[in-house]
Protein backbone atom coordinates (compact mmCIF):
# COMPACT_ATOMS: atom_id res chain seq x y z
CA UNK A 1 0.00 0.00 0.00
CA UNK A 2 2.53 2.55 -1.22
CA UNK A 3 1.97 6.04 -2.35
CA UNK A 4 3.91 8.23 -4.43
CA UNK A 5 2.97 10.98 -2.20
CA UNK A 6 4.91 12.03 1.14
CA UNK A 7 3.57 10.30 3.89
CA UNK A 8 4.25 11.51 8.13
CA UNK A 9 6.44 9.18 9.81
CA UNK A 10 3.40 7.60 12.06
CA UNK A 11 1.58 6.75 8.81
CA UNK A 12 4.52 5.30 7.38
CA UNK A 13 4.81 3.29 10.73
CA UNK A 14 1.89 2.16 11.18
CA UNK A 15 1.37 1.02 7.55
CA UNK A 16 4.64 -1.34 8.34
CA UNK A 17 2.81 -3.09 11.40
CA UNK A 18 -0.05 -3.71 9.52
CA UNK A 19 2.25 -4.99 6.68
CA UNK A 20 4.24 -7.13 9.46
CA UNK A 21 0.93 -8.43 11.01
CA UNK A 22 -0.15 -9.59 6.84
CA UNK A 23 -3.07 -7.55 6.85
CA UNK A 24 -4.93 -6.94 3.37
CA UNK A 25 -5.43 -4.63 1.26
CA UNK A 26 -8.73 -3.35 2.12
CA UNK A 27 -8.12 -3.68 6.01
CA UNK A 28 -5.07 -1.41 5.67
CA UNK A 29 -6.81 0.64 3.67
CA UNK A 30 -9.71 0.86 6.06
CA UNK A 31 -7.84 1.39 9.16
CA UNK A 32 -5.99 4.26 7.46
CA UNK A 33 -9.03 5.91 6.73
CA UNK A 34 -10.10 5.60 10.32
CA UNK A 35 -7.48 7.08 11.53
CA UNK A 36 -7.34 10.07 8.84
CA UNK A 37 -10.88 10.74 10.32
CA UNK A 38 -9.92 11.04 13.53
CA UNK A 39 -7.07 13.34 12.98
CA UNK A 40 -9.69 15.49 11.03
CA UNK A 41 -12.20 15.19 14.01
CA UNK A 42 -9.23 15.85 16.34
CA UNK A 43 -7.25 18.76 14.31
CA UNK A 44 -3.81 17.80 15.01
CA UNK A 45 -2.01 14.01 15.02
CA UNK A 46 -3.38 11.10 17.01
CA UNK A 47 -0.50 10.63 18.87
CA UNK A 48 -1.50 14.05 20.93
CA UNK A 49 -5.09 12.43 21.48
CA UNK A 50 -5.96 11.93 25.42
CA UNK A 51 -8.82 9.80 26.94
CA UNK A 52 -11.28 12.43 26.87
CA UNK A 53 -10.39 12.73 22.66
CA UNK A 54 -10.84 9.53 21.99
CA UNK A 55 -14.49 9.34 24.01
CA UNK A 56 -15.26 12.67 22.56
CA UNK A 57 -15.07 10.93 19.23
CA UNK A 58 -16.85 8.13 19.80
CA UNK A 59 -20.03 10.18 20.88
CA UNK A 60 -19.17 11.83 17.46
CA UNK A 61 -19.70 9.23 15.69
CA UNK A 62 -22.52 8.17 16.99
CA UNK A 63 -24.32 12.01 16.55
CA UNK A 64 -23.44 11.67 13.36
CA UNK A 65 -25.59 8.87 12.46
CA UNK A 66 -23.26 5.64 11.28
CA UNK A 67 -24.32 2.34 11.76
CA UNK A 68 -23.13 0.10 14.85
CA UNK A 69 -21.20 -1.92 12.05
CA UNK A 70 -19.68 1.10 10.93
CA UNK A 71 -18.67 2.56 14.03
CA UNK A 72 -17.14 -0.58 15.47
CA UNK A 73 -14.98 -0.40 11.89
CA UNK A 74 -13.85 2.87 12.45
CA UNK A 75 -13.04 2.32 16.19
CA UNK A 76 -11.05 -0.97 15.37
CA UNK A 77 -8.85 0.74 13.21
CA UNK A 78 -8.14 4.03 16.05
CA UNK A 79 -7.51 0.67 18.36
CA UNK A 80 -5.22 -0.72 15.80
CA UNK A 81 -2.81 2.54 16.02
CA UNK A 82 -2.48 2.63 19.60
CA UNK A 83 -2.49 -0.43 20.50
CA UNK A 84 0.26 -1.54 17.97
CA UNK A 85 1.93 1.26 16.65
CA UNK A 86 1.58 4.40 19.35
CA UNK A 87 1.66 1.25 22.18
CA UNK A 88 -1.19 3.78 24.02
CA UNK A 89 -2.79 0.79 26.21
CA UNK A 90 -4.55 3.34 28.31
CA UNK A 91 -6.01 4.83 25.36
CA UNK A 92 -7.12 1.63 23.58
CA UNK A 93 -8.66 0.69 26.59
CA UNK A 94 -11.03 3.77 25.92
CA UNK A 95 -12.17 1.95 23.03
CA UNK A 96 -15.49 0.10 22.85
CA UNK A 97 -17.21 -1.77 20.68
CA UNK A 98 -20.96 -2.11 20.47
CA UNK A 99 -22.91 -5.34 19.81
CA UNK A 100 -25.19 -5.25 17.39
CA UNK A 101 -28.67 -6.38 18.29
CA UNK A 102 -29.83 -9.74 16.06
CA UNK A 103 -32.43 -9.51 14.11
CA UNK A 104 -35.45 -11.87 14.48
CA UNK A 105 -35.99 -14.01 11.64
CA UNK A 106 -39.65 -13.81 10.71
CA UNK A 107 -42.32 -16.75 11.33
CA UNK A 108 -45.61 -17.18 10.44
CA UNK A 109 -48.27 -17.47 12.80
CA UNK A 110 -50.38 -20.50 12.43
CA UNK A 111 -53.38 -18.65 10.65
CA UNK A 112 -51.04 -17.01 8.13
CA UNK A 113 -50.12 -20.68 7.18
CA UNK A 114 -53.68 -22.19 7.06
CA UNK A 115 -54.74 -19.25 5.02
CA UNK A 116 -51.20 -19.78 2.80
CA UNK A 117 -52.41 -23.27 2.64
CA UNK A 118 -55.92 -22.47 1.19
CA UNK A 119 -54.60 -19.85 -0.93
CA UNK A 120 -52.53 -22.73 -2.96
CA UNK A 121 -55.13 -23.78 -5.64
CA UNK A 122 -53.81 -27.12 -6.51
CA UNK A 123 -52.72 -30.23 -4.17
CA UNK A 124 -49.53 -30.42 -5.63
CA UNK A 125 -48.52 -26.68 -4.15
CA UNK A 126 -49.90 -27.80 -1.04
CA UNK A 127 -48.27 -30.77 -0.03
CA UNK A 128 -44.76 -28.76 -0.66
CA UNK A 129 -46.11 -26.08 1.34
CA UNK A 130 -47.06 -28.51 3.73
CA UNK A 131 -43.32 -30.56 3.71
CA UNK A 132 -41.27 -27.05 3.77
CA UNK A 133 -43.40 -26.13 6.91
CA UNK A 134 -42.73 -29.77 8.51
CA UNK A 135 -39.35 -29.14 7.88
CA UNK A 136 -39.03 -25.68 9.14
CA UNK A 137 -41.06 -27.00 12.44
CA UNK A 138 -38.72 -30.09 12.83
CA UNK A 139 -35.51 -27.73 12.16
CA UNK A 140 -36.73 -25.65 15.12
CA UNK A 141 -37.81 -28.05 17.74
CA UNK A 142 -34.16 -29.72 17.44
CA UNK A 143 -32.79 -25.94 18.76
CA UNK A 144 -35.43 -26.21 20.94
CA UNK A 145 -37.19 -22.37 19.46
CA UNK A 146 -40.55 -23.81 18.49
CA UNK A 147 -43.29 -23.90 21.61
CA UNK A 148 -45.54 -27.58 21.40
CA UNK A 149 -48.42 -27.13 19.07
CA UNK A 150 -50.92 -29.54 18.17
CA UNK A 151 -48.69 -30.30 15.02
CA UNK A 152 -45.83 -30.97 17.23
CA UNK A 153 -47.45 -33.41 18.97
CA UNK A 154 -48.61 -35.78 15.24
């Protein structure tokens, strides 16, 4: 990841750890970005940054509207810098990451699937929506997610 360009001595250094460590391409690239954005947000270099910068930050981010995914990106690359290259353990220890919430898959209630079930004109459509329910029912009883019905039970 080499530029023609001039690039400051901590950018230089920290795009040899990454190098050392074998990261790719596009998580070089990534973490570089992060940390370009937090200079920006910051003014000056991140190696001046205190506790209260880096948290200061963080609620930026979050004001600003990015996505959990995208904030623990960011974050993981400001980590990266001082954890490995400024060796700032007190200030990566600032960092957090957020988990993001799992989605709930969706699942029909039982009348949605006996009016599915009449919807389907011919027999043929309803026996396979009748075997790709069974399935589905039998797939979730053996993680133990679907409560005993009366078609549990046959």
């Amino acid at each position: 990841m080499s530029t023609d360009t001039t690039v400051s001595p901590l950018r230089q250094r920290m795009i040899e750890d990454m190098a050392a460590r074998k990261l790719g391409r596009h998580a070089q690239r990534s973490h570089i970005h992060s940390c370009r954005r937090f200079a920006a947000f910051l003014g000056r270099s991140p190696d001046t940054a205190t506790a209260d910068d880096v948290r200061r930050f963080q609620l930026h981010l979050v004001e600003s509207g990015l996505s959990i995914c995208n904030r623990n990106r960011i974050m993981t690359g400001v980590r990266f810098l001082f954890r490995v290259t400024l060796r700032r353990h007190d200030l990566a220890a600032e960092v957090y990451h957020l988990k993001e919430p799992q989605k709930l898959p969706l699942v029909m209630s039982p009348e949605e699937a006996k009016r599915l079930l009449a919807m389907s004109g011919n027999s043929r459509c309803t026996s396979c929506w009748r075997s790709a329910m069974a399935a589905g029912c039998a797939r979730a009883r053996s993680f133990g997610c679907a409560p005993a019905t009366s078609t549990a039970r046959r």
